[in-house]
Protein backbone atom coordinates (compact mmCIF):
# COMPACT_ATOMS: atom_id res chain seq x y z
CA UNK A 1 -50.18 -16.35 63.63
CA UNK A 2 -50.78 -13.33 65.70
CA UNK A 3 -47.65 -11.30 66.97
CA UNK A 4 -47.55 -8.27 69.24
CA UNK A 5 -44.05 -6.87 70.92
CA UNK A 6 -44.11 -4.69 74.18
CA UNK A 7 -41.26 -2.51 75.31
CA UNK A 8 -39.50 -2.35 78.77
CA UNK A 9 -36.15 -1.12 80.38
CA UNK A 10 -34.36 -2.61 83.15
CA UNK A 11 -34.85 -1.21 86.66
CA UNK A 12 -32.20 -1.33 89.77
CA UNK A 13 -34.44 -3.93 91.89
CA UNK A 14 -34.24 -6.20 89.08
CA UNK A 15 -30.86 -7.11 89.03
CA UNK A 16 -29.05 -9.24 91.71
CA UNK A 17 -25.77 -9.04 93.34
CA UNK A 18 -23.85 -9.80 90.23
CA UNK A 19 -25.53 -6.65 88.05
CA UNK A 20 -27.72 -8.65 85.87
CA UNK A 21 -31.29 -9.59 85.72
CA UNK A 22 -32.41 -12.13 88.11
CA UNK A 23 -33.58 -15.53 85.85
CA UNK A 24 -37.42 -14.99 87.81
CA UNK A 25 -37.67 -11.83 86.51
CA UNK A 26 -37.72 -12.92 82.93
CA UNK A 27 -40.41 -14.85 83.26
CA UNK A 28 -42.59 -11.46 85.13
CA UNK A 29 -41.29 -9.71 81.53
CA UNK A 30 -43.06 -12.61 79.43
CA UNK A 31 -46.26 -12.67 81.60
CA UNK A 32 -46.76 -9.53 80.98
CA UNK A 33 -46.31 -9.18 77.94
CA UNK A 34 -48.58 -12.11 77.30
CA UNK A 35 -51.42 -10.41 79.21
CA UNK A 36 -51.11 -7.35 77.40
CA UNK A 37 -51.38 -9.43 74.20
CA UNK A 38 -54.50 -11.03 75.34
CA UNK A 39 -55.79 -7.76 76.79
CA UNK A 40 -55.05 -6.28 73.03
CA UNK A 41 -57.19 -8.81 71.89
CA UNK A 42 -60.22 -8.41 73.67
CA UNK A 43 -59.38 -11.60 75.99
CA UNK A 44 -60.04 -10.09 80.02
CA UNK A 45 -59.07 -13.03 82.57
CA UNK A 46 -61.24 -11.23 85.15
CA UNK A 47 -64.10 -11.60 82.90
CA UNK A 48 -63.05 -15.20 81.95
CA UNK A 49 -63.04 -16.01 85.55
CA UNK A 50 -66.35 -15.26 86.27
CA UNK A 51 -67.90 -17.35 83.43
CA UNK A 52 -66.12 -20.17 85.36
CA UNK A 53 -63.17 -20.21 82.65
CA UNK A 54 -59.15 -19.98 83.79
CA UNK A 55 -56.36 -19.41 81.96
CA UNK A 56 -53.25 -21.36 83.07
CA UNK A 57 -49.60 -21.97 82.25
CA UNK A 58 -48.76 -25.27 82.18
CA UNK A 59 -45.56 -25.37 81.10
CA UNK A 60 -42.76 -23.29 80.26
CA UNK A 61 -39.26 -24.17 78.14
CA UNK A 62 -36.66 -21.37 78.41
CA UNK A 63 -33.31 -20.92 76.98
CA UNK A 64 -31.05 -17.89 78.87
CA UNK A 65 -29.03 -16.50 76.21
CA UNK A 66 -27.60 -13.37 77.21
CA UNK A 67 -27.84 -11.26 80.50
CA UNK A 68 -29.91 -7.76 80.79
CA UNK A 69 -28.21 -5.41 82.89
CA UNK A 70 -29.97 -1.99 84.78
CA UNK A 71 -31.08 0.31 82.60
CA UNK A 72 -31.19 -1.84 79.39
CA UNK A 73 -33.56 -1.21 76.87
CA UNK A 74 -35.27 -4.45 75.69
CA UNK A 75 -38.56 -5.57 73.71
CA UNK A 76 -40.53 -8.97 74.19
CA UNK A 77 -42.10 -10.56 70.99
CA UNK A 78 -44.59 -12.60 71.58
CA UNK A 79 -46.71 -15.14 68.66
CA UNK A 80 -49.34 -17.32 69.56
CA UNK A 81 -50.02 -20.73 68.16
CA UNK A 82 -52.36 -23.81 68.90
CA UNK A 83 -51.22 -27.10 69.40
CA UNK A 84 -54.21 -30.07 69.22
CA UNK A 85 -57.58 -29.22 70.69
CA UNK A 86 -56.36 -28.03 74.21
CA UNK A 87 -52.73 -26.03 74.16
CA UNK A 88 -52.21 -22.80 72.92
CA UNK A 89 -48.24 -21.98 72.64
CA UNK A 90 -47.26 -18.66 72.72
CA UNK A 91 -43.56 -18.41 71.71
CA UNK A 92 -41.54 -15.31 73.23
CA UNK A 93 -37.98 -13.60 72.89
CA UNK A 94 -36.64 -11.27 74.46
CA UNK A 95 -34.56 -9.00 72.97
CA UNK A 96 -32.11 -5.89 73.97
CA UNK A 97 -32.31 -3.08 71.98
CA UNK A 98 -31.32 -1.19 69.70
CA UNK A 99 -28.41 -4.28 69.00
CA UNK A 100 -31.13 -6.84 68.62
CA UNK A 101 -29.83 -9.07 70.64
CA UNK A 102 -31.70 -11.93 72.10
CA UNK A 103 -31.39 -12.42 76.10
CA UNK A 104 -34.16 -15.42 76.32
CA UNK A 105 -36.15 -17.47 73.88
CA UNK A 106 -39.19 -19.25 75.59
CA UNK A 107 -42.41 -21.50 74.72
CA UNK A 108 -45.20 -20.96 77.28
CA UNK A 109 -47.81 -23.42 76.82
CA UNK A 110 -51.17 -22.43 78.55
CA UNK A 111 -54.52 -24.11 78.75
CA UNK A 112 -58.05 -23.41 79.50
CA UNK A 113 -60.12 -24.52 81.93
CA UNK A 114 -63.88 -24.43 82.78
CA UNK A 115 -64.93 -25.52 86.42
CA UNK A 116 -61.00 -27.38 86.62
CA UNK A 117 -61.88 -29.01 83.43
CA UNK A 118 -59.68 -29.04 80.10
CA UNK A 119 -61.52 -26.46 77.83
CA UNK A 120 -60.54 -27.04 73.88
CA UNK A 121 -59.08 -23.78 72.70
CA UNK A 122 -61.84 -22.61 70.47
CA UNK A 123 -64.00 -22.58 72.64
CA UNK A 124 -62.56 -20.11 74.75
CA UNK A 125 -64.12 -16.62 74.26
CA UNK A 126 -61.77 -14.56 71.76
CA UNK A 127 -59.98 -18.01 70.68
CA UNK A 128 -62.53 -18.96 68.62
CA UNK A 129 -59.59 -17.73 65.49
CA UNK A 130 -56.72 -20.46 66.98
């Protein structure tokens, strides 16, 4: 099981009228985080895309735990697993530093496709390990 982390800090436009991080903006923190992960692996969507092959998100589970606020200092962890032929699950937290304390814990389950069609994971250029 692979794991990368990727740091980040809170900025201003982030946070809504209460002071803390709007929930949609966790989920731009995971994506990309999960792109540089891929990108760190070799795995360009661009490049994917024109062999006819998309990455997608088909579903995501997350769990709010505690509220970012500006100028926080936080990491994402990110781990990648496969589950049957077609899903590969990449679980994420994120987590304010330096008190290690998690704000969200989320499962992102992503697919491939080729031409709209269900692609099993290994045989997705730089999956071929999962």
């Amino acid at each position: 099981m692979d794991r990368f982390e990727l740091e980040f800090e809170v900025r201003d436009y982030e946070c809504d009228l209460q002071g803390i991080v709007n929930n949609a903006v966790y989920l731009n923190y995971l994506e990309h985080t999960r792109h540089k992960f891929l990108l760190s692996k070799g795995i360009d969507f661009a490049k994917l895309h024109n062999e006819g092959i998309d990455l997608v998100v088909s579903r995501i589970e997350i769990d709010y735990k505690y509220s970012l606020t500006c100028g926080d200092k936080f990491v994402v962890r990110i781990s990648i697993s496969r589950e049957g032929f077609l899903k590969m699950i990449f679980t994420q937290e994120i987590v304010k530093m330096p008190e290690e304390k998690t704000a969200v814990k989320a499962k992102v389950i992503g697919v491939g496709l080729k031409n709209g069609r269900p692609l099993k994971v290994g045989n997705i250029p730089g999956f071929e390990e999962y």
